[in-house]
Protein backbone atom coordinates (compact mmCIF):
# COMPACT_ATOMS: atom_id res chain seq x y z
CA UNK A 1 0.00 0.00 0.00
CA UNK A 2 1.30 3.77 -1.01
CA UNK A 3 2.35 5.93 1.80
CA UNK A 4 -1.46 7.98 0.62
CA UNK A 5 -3.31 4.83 0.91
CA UNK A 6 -2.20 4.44 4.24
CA UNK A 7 -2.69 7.65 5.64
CA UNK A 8 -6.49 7.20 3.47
CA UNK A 9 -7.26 4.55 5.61
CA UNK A 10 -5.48 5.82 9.07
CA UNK A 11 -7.50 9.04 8.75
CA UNK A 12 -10.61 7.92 7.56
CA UNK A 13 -10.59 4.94 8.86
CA UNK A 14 -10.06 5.51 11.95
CA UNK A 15 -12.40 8.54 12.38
CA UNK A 16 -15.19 6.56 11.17
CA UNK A 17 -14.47 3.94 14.18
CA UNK A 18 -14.39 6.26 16.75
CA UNK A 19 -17.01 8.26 15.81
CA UNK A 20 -19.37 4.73 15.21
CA UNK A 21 -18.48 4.17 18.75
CA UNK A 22 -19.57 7.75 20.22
CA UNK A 23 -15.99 9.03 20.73
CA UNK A 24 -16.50 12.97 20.91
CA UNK A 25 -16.01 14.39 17.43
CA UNK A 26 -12.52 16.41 18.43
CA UNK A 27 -10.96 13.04 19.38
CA UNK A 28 -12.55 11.04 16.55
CA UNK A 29 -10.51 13.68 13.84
CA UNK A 30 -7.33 14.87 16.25
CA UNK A 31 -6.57 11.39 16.77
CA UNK A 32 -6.52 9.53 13.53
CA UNK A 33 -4.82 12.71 11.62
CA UNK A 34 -1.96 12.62 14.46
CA UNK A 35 -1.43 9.08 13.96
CA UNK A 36 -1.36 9.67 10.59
CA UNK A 37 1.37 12.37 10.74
CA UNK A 38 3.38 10.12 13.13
CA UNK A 39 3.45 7.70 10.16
CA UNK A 40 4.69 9.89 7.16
CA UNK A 41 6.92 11.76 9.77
CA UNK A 42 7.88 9.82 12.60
CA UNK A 43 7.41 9.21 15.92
CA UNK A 44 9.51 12.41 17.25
CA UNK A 45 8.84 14.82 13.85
CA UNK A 46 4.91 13.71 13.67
CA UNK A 47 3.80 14.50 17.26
CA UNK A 48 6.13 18.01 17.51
CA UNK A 49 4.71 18.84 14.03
CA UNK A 50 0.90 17.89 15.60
CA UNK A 51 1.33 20.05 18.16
CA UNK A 52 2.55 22.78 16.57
CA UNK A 53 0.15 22.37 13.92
CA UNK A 54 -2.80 22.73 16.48
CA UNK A 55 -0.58 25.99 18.49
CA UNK A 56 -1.06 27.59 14.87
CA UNK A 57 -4.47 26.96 14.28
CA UNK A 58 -5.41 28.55 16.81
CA UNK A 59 -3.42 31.16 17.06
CA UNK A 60 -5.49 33.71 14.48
CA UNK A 61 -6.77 37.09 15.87
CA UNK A 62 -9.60 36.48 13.79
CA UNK A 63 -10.63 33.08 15.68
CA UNK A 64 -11.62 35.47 18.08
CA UNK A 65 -14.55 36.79 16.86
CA UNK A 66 -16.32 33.30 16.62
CA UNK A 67 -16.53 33.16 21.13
CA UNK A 68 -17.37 37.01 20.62
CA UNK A 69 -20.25 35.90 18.42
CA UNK A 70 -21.03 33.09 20.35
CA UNK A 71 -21.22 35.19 23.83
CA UNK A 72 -23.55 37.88 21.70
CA UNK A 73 -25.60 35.11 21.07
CA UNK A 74 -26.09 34.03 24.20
CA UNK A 75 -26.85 37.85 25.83
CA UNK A 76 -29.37 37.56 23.06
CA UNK A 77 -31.25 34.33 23.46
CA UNK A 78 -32.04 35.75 27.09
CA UNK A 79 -31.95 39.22 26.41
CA UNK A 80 -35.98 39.58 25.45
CA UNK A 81 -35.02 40.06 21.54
CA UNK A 82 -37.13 37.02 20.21
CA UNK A 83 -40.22 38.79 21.64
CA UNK A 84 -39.69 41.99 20.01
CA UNK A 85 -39.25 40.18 16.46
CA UNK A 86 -41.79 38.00 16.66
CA UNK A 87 -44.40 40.84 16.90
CA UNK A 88 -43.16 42.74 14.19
CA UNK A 89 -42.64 39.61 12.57
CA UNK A 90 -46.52 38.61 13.04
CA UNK A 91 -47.51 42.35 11.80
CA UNK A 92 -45.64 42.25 8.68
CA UNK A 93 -47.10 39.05 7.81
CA UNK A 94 -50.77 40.71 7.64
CA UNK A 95 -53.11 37.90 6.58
CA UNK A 96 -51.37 35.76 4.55
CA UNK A 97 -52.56 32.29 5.17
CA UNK A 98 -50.87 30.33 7.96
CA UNK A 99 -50.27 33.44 9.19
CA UNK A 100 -48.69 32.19 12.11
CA UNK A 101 -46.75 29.87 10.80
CA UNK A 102 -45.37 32.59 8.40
CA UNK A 103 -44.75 34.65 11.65
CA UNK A 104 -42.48 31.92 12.67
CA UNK A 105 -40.70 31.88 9.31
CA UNK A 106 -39.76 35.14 9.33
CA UNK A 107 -39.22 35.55 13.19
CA UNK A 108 -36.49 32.90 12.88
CA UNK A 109 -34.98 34.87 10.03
CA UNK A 110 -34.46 37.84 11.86
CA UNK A 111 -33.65 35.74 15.15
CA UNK A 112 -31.46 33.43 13.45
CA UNK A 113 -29.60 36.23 11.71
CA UNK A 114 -28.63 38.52 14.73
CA UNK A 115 -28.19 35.28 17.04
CA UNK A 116 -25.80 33.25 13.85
CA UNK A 117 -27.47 30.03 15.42
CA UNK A 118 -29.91 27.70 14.33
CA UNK A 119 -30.60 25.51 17.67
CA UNK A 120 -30.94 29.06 19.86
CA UNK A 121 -33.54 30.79 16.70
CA UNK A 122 -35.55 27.12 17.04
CA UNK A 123 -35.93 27.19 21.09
CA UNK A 124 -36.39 31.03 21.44
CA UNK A 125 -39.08 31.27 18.76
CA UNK A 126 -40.43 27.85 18.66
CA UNK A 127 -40.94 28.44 23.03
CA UNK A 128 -42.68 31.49 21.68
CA UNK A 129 -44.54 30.29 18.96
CA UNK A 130 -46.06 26.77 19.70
CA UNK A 131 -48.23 27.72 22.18
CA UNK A 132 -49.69 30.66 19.97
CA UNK A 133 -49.93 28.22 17.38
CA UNK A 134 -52.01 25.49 19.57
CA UNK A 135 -54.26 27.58 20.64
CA UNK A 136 -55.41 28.54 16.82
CA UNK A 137 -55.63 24.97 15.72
CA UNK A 138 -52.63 24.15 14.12
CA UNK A 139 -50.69 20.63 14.06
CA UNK A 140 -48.19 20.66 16.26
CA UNK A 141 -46.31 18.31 13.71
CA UNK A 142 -46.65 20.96 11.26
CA UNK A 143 -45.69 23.87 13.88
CA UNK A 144 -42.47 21.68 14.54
CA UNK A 145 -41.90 20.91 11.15
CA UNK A 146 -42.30 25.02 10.46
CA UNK A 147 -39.98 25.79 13.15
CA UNK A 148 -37.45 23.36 12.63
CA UNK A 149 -37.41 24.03 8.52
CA UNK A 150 -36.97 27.81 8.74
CA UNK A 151 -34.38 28.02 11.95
CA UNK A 152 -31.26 27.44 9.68
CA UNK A 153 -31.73 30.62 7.87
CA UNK A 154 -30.08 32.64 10.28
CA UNK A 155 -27.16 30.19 9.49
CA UNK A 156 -26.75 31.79 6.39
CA UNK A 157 -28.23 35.70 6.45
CA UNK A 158 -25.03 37.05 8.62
CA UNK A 159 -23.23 37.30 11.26
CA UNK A 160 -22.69 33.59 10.74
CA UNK A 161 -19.86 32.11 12.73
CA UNK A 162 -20.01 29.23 10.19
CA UNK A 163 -18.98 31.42 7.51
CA UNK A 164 -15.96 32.43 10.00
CA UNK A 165 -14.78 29.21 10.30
CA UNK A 166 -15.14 28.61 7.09
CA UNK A 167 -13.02 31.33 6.07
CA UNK A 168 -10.49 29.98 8.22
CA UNK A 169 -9.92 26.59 7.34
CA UNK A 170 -10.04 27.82 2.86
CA UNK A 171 -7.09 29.92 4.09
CA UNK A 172 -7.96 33.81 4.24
CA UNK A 173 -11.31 33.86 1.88
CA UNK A 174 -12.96 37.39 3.06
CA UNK A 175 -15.21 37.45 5.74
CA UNK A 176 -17.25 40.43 3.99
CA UNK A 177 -17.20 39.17 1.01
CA UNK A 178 -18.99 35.74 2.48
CA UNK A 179 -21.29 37.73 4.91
CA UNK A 180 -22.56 39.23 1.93
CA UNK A 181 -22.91 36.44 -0.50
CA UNK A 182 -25.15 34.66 2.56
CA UNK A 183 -28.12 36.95 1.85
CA UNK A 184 -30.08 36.15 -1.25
CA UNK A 185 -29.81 32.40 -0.09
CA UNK A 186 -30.54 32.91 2.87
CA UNK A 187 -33.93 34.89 2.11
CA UNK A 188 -34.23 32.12 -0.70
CA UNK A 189 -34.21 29.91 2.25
CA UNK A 190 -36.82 31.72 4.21
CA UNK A 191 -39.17 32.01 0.85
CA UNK A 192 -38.62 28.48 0.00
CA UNK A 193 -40.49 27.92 3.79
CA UNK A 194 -42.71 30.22 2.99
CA UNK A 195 -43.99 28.64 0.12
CA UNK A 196 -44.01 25.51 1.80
CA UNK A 197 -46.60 26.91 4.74
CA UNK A 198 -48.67 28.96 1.62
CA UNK A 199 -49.27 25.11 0.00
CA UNK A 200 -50.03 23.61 3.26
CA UNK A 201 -52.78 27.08 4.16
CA UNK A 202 -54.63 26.04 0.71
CA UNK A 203 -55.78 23.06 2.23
CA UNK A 204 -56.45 24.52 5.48
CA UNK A 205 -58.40 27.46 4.72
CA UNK A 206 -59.66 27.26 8.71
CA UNK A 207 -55.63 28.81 9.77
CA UNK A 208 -56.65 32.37 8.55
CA UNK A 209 -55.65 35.78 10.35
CA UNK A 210 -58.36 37.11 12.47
CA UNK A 211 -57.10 40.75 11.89
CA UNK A 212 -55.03 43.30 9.94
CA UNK A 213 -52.58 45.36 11.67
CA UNK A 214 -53.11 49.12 11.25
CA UNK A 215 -50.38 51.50 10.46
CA UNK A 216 -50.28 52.16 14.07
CA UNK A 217 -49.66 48.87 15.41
CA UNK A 218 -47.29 48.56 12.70
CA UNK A 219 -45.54 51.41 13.96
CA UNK A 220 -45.17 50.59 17.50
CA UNK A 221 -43.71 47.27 17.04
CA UNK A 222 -41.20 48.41 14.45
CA UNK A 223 -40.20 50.70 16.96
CA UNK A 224 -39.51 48.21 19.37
CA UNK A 225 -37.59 46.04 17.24
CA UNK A 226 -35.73 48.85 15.41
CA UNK A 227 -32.47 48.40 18.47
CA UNK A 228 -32.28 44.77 17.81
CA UNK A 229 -32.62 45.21 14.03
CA UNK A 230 -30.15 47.91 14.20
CA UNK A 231 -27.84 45.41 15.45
CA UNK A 232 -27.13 43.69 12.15
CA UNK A 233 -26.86 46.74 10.48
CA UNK A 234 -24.32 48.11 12.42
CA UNK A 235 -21.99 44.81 12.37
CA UNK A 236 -22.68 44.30 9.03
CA UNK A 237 -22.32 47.27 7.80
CA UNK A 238 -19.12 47.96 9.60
CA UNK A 239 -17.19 45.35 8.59
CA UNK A 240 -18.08 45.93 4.80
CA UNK A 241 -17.45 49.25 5.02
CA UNK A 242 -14.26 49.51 6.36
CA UNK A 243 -14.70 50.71 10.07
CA UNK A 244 -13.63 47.45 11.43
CA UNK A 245 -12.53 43.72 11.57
CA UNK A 246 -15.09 41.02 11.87
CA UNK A 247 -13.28 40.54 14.85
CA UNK A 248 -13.67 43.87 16.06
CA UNK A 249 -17.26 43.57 14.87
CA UNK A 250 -17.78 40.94 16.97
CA UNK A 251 -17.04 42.77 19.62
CA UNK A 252 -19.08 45.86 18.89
CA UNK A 253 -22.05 42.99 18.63
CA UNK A 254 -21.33 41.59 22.44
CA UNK A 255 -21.31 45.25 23.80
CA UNK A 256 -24.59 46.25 21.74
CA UNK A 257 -26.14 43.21 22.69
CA UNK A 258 -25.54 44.00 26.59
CA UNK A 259 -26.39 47.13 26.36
CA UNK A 260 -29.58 46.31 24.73
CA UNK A 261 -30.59 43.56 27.18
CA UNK A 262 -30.06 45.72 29.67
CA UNK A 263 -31.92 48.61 28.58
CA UNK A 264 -35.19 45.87 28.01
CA UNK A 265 -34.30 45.25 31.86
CA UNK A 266 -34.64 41.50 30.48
CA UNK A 267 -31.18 40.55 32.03
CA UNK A 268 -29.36 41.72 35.16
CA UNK A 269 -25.74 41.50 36.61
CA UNK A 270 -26.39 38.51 38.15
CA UNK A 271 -27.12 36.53 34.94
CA UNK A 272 -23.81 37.37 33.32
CA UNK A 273 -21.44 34.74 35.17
CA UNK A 274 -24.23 31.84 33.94
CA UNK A 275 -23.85 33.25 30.26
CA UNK A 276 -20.19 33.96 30.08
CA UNK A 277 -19.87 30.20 30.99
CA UNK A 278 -22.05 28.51 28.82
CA UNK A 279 -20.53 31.08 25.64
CA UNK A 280 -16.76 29.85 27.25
CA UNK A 281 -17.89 26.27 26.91
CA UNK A 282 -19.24 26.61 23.36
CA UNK A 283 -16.37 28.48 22.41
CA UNK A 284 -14.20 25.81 24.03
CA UNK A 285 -15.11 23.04 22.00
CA UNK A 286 -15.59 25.01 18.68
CA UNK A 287 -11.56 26.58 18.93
CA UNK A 288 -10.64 22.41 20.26
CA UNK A 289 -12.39 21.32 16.92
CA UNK A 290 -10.31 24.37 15.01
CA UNK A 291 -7.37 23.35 16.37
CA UNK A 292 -6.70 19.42 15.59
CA UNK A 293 -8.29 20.27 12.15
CA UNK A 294 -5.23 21.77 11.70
CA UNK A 295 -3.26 18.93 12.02
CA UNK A 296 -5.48 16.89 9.46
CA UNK A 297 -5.29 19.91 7.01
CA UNK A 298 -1.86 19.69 7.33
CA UNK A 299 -2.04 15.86 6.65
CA UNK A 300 -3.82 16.10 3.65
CA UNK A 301 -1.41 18.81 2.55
CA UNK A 302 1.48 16.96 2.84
CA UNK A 303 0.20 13.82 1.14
CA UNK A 304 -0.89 15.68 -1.51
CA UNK A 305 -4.44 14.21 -1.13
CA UNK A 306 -7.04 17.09 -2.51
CA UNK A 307 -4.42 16.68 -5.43
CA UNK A 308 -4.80 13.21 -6.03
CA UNK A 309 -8.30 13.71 -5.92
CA UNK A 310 -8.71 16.64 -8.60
CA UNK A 311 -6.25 14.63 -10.88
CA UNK A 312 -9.10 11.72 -10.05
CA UNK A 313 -11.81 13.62 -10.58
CA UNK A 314 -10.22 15.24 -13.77
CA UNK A 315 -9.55 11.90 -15.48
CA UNK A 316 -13.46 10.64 -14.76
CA UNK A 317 -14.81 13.89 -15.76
CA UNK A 318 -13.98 17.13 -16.88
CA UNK A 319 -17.59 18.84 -16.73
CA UNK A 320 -17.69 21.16 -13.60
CA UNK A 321 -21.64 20.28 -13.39
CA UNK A 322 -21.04 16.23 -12.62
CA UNK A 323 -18.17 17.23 -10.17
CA UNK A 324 -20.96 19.83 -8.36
CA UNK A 325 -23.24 17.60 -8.13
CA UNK A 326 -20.85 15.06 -6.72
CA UNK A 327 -19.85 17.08 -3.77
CA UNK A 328 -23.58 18.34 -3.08
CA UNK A 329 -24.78 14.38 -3.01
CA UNK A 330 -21.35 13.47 -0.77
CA UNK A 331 -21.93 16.42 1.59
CA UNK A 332 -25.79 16.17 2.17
CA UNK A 333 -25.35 12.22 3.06
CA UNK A 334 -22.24 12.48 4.95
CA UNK A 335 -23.07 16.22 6.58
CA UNK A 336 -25.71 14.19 8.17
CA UNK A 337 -24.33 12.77 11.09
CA UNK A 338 -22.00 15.41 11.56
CA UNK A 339 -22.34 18.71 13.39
CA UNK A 340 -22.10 21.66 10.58
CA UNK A 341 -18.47 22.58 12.66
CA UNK A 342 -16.45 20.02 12.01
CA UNK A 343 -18.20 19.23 8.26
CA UNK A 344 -17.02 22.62 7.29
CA UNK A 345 -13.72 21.99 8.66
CA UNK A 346 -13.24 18.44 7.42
CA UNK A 347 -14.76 19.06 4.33
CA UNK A 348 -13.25 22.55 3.26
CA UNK A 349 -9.73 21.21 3.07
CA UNK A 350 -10.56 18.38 1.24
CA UNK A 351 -13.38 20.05 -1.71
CA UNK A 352 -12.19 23.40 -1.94
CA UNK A 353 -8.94 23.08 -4.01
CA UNK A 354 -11.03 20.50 -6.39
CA UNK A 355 -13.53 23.10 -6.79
CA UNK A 356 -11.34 26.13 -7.50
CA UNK A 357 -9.25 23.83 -9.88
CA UNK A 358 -12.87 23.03 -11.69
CA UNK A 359 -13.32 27.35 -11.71
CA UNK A 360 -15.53 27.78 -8.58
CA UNK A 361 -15.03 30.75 -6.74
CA UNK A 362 -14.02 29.79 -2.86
CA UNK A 363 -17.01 32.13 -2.03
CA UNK A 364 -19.69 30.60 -4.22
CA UNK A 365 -18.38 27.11 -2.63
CA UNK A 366 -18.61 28.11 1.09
CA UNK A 367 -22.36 29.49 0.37
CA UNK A 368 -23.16 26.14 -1.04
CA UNK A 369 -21.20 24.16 1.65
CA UNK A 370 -22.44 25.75 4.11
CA UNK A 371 -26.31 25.64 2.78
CA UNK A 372 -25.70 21.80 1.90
CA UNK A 373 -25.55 21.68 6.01
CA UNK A 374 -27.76 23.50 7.02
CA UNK A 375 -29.84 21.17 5.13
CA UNK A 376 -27.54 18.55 6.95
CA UNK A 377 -28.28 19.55 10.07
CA UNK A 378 -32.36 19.60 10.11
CA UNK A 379 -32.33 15.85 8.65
CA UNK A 380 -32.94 12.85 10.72
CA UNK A 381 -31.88 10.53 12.00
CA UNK A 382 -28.89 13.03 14.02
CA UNK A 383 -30.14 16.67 13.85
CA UNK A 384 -30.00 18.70 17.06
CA UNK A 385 -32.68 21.37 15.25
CA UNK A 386 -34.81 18.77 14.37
CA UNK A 387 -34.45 17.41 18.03
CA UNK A 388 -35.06 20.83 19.97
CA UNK A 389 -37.99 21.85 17.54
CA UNK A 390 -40.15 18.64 18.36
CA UNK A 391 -39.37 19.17 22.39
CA UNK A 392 -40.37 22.74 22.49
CA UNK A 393 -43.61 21.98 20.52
CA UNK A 394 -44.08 18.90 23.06
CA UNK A 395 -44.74 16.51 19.99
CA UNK A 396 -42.75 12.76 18.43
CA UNK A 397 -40.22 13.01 15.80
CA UNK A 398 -41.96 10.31 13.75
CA UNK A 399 -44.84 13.55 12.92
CA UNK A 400 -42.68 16.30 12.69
CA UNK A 401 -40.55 13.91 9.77
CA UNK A 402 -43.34 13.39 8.17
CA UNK A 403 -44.70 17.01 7.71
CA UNK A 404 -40.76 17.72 7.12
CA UNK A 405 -40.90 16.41 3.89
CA UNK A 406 -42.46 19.29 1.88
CA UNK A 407 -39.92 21.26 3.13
CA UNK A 408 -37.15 19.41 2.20
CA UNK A 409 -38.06 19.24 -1.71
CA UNK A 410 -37.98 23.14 -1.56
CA UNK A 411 -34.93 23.45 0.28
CA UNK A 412 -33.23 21.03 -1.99
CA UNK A 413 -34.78 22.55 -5.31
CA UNK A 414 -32.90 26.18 -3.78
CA UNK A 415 -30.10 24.45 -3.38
CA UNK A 416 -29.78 23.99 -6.95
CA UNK A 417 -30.35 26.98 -7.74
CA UNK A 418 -27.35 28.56 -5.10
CA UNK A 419 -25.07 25.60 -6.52
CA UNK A 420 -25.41 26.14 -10.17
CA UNK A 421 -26.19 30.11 -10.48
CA UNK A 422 -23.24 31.53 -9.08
CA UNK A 423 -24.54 34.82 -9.37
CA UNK A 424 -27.29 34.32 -6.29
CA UNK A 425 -24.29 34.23 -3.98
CA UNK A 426 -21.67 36.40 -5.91
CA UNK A 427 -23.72 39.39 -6.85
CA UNK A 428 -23.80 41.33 -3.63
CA UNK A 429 -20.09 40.30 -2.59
CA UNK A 430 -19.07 41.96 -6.30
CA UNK A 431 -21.60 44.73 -5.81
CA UNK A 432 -19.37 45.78 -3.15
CA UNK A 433 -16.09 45.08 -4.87
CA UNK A 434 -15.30 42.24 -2.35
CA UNK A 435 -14.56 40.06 -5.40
């Protein structure tokens, strides 16, 4: 066997065995990928080079921004935000049918994109919505299915710390430049759910609005959304314009945030040790995972591997829509049972310099990596979204699955379309002169 035959079946191998027998996911990839160095390199070369390999990693001022987004977050998913978006969310809505279930659509768009996280956008809105939702009439395997469909789209309308890592493991693609490119998906996303809940109103004509929201009404909950909206604008418009990093963005984001919870008196003093923990912990894992991706980056650099696979994939075909369509089919099935983390960060290293070799612009490839898992990540049998959605709606998988389906076929059919028009992710980006 070649020396990259080995190291194939020592990496893959052996993260596929530890992961089949529940070893956490930053063992299952450090492991295998240090063993693997150790075997090109040595015992003494391979484990100095591992650790130095993870030191480096890691070492990135902009890694910081991903705990700073993650602490923001969490000020947010207590801070009384989801509220405040979920009525102006139900009032923009007007009487379209489903209306609440359109409410929650859009709520976890807006959520989703100032909190960057699906699971918090599914438990802050869905606690919201589901008991609204009940109370009208509606399946509770269809409010699930709702809530659990649309919560991704935050994943993708920025600040997304997904898009952060990705930038970090392609090697230096712009942070902007990928913020940017996430928002006609994204809304694609949200209208593709949308859609979905219009189709299922038509045969429930019962699930109608009982009244339109005046100009007034309107008014006064725009109002008290506008600081929370404000919030996106603000990072988002910094960091394209100039003023600062997205690290230094993420910052501004963490002291908005505060200041905003504590202005809706919705958090005091006393809650901040219990959320600086549990955004330390998160963060802990996420720069962990970051770090002994480094080393298998670093593997698969040495050996040559995405390489060997481009030369592969070159001799088989040369048609850049086969090779697409190869990597969407690989990274829906094996995204699956992986959290969208360590897909983008297994994945990137290994896809991305096939993809640029076929043409594909890095951008246009982490918009339709990181959309392949958010897909991923709402798909059964191992999605967390899928998992919190059916608890806070107090309902079985096995219904919200079923009523799932509908979904899926427009999520997929958008995914197409953000995979093969490059221009739905590239416009904005270019727009800008981010290109």
């Amino acid at each position: 066997m070649t020396e990259v035959g080995l190291v194939t079946v020592v990496l893959f191998g052996g993260m596929a065995v530890l992961m089949a027998i529940g070893a956490p996911i930053s063992i299952s990839i450090g492991l295998p990928s240090a063993v693997s160095l150790v075997l090109v390199m040595g015992l003494e070369d391979g484990a100095a080079t591992s650790a130095q390999r993870m030191f480096n990693g890691v070492n990135s001022f902009a890694l910081l921004a991903i705990p700073f987004f993650i602490l923001a977050g969490g000020i947010m998913n207590n801070g009384g935000i989801a509220t405040r978006l979920i009525n102006l969310a139900k009032v923009l809505v007007g009487r379209t049918p489903a209306p609440l279930a359109q409410t929650n659509v859009l709520a976890n768009m807006l959520f989703g994109a100032i909190s960057g996280s699906a699971i918090a956008a599914a438990a802050a809105v869905g606690t919201t919505m589901a008991p609204m939702q009940a109370r009208e009439g509606y399946d509770k395997g269809f409010t699930a299915a709702t809530n659990v469909a649309s919560a991704p789209s935050g994943m993708l309308i920025p600040p997304s710390n997904l898009m952060i890592i990705y930038a970090l493991a392609s090697g230096g693609t712009s942070v902007g430049a990928l913020f940017l490119a996430g928002y006609v998906p994204g809304i694609l996303w949200g209208v593709a759910c949308m859609a979905v809940v219009w189709w299922y109103a038509r045969k429930h004509p019962e699930l109608r609005a009982p009244t339109r929201a005046g100009l007034a009404e309107l008014g006064r909950v725009f109002v008290q959304a506008l600081p929370s909206l404000t919030l996106v604008l603000v990072v988002i418009g910094g960091i394209v314009g100039g003023f600062f990093t997205p690290t230094e963005g993420s910052v501004v984001a963490v002291v908005y945030s505060l200041l905003l919870a504590l202005l809706y008196r919705a958090i005091s003093l006393r809650d901040l040790p219990r959320i600086l923990f549990s955004a330390a912990r998160t963060s802990s894992v996420v720069v962990f995972l970051i770090g002994v991706s480094s080393i298998m980056s670093f593997v698969m650099s040495f050996t040559r591997m995405p390489q060997l696979i481009a030369e592969g994939l070159f001799g088989w075909t040369d048609s850049k829509v086969v090779v697409l369509l190869v990597m969407m089919v690989v990274l829906l099935i094996i995204g699956i049972p992986l959290d969208a983390t360590p897909a983008v960060l297994i994945f990137t290293p290994i896809f991305l310099p096939v993809a640029v070799q076929y043409g594909i612009d890095p951008v246009q490839f982490g918009i339709m990596l990181t959309f392949n898992l958010c897909i991923a990540i709402i798909s059964p049998p191992s999605a967390p979204v899928l998992f919190v959605g059916a608890q806070v709606a107090g309902v079985r998988i096995e219904p919200v699955i079923r009523h799932l389906m509908p979904f899926f076929l427009a999520l997929v059919t958008v995914l197409f379309l953000v995979t093969f028009v490059p221009a739905l992710s590239l416009w904005l980006p270019g727009l800008f002169g981010l290109l």
